[in-house]
PDB file of N, CA and C in Angstrom:
ATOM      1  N   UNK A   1      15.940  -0.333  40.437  1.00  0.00           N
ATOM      2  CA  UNK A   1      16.814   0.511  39.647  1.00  0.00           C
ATOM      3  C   UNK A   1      17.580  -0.309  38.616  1.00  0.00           C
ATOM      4  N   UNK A   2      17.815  -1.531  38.825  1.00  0.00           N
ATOM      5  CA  UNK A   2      18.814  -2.590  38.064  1.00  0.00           C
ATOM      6  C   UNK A   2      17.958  -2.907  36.619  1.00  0.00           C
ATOM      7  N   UNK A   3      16.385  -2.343  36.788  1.00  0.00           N
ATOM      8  CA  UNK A   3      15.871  -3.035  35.866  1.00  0.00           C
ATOM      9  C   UNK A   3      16.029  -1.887  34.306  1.00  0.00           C
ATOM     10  N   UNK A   4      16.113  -1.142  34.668  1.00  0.00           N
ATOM     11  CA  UNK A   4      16.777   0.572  33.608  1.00  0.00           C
ATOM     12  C   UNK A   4      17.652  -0.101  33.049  1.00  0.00           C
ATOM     13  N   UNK A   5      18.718  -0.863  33.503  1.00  0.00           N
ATOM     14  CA  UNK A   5      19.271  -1.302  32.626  1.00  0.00           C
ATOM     15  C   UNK A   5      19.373  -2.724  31.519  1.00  0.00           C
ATOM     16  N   UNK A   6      18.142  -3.126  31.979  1.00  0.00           N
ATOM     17  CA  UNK A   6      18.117  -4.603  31.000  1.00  0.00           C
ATOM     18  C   UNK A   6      16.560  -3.378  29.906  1.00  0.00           C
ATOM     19  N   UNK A   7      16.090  -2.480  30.429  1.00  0.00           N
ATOM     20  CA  UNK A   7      14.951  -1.614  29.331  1.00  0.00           C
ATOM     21  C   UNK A   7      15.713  -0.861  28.610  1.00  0.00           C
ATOM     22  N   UNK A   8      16.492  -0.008  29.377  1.00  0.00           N
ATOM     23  CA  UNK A   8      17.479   0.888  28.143  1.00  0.00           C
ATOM     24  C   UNK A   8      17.611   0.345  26.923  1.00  0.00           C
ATOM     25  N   UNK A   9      18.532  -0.929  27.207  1.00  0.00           N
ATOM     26  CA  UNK A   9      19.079  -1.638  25.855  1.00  0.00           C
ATOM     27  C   UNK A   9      18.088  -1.842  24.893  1.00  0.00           C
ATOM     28  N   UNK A  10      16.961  -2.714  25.498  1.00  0.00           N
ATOM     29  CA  UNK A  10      15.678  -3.332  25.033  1.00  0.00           C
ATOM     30  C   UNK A  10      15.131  -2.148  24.033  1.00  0.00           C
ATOM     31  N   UNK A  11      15.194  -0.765  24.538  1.00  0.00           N
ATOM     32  CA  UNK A  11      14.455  -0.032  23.590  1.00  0.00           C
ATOM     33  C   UNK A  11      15.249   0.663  22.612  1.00  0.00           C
ATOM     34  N   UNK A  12      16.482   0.675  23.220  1.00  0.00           N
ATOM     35  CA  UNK A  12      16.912   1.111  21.968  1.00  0.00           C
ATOM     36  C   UNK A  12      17.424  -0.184  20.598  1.00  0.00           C
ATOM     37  N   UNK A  13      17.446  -1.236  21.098  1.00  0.00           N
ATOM     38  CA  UNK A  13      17.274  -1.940  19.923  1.00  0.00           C
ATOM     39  C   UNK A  13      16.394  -2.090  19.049  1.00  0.00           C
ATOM     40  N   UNK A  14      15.042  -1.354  20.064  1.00  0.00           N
ATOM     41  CA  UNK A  14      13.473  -1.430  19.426  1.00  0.00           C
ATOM     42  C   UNK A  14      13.398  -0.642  18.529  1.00  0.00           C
ATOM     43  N   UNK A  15      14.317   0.854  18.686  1.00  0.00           N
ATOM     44  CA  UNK A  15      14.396   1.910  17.758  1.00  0.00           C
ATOM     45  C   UNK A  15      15.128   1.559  16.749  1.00  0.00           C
ATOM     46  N   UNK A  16      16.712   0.828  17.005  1.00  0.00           N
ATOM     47  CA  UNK A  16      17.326   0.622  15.903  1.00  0.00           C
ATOM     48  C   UNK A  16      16.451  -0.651  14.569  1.00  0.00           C
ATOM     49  N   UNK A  17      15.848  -1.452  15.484  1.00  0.00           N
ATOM     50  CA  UNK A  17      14.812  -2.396  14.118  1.00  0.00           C
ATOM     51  C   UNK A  17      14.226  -1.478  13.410  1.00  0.00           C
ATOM     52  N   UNK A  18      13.190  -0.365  14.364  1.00  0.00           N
ATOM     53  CA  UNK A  18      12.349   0.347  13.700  1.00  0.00           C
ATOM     54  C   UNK A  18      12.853   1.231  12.551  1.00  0.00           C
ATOM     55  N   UNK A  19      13.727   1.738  13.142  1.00  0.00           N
ATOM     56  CA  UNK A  19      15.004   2.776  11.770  1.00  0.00           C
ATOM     57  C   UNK A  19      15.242   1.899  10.486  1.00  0.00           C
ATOM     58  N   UNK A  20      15.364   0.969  11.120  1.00  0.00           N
ATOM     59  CA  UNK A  20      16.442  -0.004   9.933  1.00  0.00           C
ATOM     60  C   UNK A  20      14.603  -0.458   9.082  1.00  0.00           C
ATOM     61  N   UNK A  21      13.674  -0.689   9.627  1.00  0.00           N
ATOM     62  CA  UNK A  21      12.744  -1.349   8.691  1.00  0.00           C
ATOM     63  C   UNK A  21      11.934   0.168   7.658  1.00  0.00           C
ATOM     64  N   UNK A  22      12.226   1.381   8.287  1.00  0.00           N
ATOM     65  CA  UNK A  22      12.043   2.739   7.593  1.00  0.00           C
ATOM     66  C   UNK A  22      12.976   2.703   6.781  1.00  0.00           C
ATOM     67  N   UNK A  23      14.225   3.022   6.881  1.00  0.00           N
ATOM     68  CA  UNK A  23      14.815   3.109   5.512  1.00  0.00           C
ATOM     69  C   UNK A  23      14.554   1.933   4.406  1.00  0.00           C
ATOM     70  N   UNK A  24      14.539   0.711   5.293  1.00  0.00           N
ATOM     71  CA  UNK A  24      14.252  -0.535   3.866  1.00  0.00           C
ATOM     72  C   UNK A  24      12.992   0.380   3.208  1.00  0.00           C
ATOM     73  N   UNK A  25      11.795   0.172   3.931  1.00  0.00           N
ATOM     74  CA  UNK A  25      10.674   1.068   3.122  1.00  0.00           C
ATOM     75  C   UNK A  25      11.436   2.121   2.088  1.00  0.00           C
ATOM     76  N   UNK A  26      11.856   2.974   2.523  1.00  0.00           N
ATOM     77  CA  UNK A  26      11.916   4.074   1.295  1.00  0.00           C
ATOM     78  C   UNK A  26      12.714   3.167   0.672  1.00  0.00           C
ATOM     79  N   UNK A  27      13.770   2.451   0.695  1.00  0.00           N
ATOM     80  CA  UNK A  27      14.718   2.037  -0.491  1.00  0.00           C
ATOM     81  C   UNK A  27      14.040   1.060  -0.973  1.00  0.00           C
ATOM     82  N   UNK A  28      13.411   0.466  -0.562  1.00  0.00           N
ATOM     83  CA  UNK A  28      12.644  -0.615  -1.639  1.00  0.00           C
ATOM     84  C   UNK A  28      11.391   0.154  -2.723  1.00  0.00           C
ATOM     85  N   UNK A  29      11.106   2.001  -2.565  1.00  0.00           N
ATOM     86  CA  UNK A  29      10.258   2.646  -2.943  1.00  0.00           C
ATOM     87  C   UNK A  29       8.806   2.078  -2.742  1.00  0.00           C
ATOM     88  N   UNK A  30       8.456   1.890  -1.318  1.00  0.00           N
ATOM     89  CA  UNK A  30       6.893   1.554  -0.765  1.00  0.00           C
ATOM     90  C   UNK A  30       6.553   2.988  -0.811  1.00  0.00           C
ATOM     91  N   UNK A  31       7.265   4.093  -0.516  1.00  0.00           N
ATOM     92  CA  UNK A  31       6.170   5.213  -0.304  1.00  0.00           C
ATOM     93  C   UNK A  31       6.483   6.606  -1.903  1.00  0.00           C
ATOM     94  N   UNK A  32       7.066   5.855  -2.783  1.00  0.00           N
ATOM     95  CA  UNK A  32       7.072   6.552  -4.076  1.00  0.00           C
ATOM     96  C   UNK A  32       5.861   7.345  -4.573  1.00  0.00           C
ATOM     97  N   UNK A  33       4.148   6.489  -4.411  1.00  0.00           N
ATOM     98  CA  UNK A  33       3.160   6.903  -5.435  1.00  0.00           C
ATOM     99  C   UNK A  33       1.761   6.543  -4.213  1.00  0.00           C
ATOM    100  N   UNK A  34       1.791   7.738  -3.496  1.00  0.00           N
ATOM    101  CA  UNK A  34       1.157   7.640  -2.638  1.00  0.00           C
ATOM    102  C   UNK A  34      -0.497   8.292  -2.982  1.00  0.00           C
ATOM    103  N   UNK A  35      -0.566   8.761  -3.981  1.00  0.00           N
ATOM    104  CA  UNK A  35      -1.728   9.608  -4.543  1.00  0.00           C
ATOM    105  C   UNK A  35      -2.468   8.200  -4.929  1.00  0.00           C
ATOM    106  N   UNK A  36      -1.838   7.548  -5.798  1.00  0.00           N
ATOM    107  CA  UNK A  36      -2.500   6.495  -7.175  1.00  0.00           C
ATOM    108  C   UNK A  36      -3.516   5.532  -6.215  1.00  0.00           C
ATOM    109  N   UNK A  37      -3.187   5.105  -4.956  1.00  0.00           N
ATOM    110  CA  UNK A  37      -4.126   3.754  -4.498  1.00  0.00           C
ATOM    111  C   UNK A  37      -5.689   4.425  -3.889  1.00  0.00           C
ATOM    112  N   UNK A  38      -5.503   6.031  -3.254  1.00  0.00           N
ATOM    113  CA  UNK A  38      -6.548   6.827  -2.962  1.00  0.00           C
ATOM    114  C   UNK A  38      -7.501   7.303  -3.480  1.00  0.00           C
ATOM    115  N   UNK A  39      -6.822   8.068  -5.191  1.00  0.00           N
ATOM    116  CA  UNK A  39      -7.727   7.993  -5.724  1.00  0.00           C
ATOM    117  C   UNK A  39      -8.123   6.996  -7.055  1.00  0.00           C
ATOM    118  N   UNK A  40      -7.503   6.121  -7.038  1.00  0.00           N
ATOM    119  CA  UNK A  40      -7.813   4.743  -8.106  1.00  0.00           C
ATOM    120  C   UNK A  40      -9.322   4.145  -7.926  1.00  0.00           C
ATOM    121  N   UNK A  41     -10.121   4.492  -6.129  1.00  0.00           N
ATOM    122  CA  UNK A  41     -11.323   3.989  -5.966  1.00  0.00           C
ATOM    123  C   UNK A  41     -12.324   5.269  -6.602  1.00  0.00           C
ATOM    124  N   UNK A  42     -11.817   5.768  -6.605  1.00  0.00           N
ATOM    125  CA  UNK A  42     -12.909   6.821  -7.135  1.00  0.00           C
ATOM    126  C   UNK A  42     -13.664   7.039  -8.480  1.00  0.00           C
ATOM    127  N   UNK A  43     -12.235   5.524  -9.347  1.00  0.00           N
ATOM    128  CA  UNK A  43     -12.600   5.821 -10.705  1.00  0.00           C
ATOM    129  C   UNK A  43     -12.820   4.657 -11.264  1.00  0.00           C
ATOM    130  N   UNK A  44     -13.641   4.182 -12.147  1.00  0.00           N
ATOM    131  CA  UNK A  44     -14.331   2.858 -12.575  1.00  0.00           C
ATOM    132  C   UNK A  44     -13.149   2.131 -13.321  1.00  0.00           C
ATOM    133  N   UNK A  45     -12.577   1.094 -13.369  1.00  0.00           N
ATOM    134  CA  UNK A  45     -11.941   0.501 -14.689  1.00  0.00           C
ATOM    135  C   UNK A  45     -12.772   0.154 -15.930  1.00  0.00           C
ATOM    136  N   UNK A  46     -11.548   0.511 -16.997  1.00  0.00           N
ATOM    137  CA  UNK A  46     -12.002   0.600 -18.316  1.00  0.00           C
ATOM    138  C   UNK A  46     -12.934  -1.040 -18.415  1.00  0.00           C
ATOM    139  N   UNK A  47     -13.742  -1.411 -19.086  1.00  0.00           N
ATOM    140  CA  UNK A  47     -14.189  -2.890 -18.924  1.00  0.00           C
ATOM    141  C   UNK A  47     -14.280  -3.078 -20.615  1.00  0.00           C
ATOM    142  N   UNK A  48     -14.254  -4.149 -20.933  1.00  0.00           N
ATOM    143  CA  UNK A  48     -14.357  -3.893 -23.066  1.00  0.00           C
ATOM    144  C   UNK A  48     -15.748  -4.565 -22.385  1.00  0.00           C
ATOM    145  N   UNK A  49     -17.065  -4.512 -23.632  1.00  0.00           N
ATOM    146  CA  UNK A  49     -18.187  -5.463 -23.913  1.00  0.00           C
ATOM    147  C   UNK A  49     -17.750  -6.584 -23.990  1.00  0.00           C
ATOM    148  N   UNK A  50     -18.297  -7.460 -23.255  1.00  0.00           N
ATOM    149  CA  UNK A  50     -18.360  -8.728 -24.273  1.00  0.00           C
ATOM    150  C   UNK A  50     -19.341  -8.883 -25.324  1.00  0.00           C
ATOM    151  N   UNK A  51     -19.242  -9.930 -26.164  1.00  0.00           N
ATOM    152  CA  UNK A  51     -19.545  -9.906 -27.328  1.00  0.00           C
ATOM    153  C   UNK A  51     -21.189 -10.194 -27.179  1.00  0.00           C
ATOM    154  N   UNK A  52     -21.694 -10.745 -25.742  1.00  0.00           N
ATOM    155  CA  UNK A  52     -22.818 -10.872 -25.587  1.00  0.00           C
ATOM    156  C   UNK A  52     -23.654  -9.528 -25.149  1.00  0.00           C
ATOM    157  N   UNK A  53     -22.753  -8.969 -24.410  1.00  0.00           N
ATOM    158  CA  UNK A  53     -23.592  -7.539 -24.235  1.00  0.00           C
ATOM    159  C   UNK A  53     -23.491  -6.445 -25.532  1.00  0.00           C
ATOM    160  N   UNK A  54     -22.693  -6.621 -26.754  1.00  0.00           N
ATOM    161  CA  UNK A  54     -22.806  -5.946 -28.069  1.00  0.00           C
ATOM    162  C   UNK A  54     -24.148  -6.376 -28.154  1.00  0.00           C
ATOM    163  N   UNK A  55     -24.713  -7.799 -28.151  1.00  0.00           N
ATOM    164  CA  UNK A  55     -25.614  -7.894 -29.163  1.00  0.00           C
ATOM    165  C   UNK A  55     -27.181  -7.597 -28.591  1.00  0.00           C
ATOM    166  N   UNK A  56     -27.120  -7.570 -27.098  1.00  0.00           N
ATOM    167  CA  UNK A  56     -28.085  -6.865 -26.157  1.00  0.00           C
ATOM    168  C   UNK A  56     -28.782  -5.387 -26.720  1.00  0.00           C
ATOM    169  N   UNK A  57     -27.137  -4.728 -26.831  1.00  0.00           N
ATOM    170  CA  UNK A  57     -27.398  -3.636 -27.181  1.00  0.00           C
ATOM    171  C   UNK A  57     -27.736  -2.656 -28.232  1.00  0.00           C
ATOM    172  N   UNK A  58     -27.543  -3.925 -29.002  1.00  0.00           N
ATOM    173  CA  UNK A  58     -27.890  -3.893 -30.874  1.00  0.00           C
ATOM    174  C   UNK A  58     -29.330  -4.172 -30.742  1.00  0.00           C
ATOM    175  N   UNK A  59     -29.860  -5.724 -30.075  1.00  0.00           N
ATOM    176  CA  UNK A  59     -31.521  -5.390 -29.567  1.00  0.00           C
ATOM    177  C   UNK A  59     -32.582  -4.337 -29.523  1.00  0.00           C
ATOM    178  N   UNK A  60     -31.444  -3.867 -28.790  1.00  0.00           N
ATOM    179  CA  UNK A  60     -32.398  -3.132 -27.820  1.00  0.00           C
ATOM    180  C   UNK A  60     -32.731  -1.769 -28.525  1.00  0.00           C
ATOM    181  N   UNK A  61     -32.019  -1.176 -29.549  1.00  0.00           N
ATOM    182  CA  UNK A  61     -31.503   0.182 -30.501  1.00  0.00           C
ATOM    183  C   UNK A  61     -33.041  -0.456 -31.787  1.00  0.00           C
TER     184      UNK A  61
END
């Protein structure tokens, strides 16, 4: 029964870290733009030619 009381404490300090590292999250804005990283794979980045594939493609026309 003696041991309830060395776990009680134990977990609720576990909760108070956990609280305290949730609000840092929102105040540091980690969960602001939750759409952009999901669908960012879906879509190619812009790439410019390089100047060697212009002239491939001038070839090839």
């Amino acid at each position: 029964m003696s041991i309830i009381y060395v776990l009680i404490p134990i977990a609720m300090l576990f909760v108070l870290i956990a609280v305290g590292i949730f609000f840092w999250a929102v105040k540091s804005e980690q969960f602001d733009d939750l759409d952009r990283q999901s669908v960012s794979i879906l879509f190619d980045d812009d790439v410019k030619p390089n100047a060697d594939d212009s002239q491939t493609e001038q070839k090839q026309d």
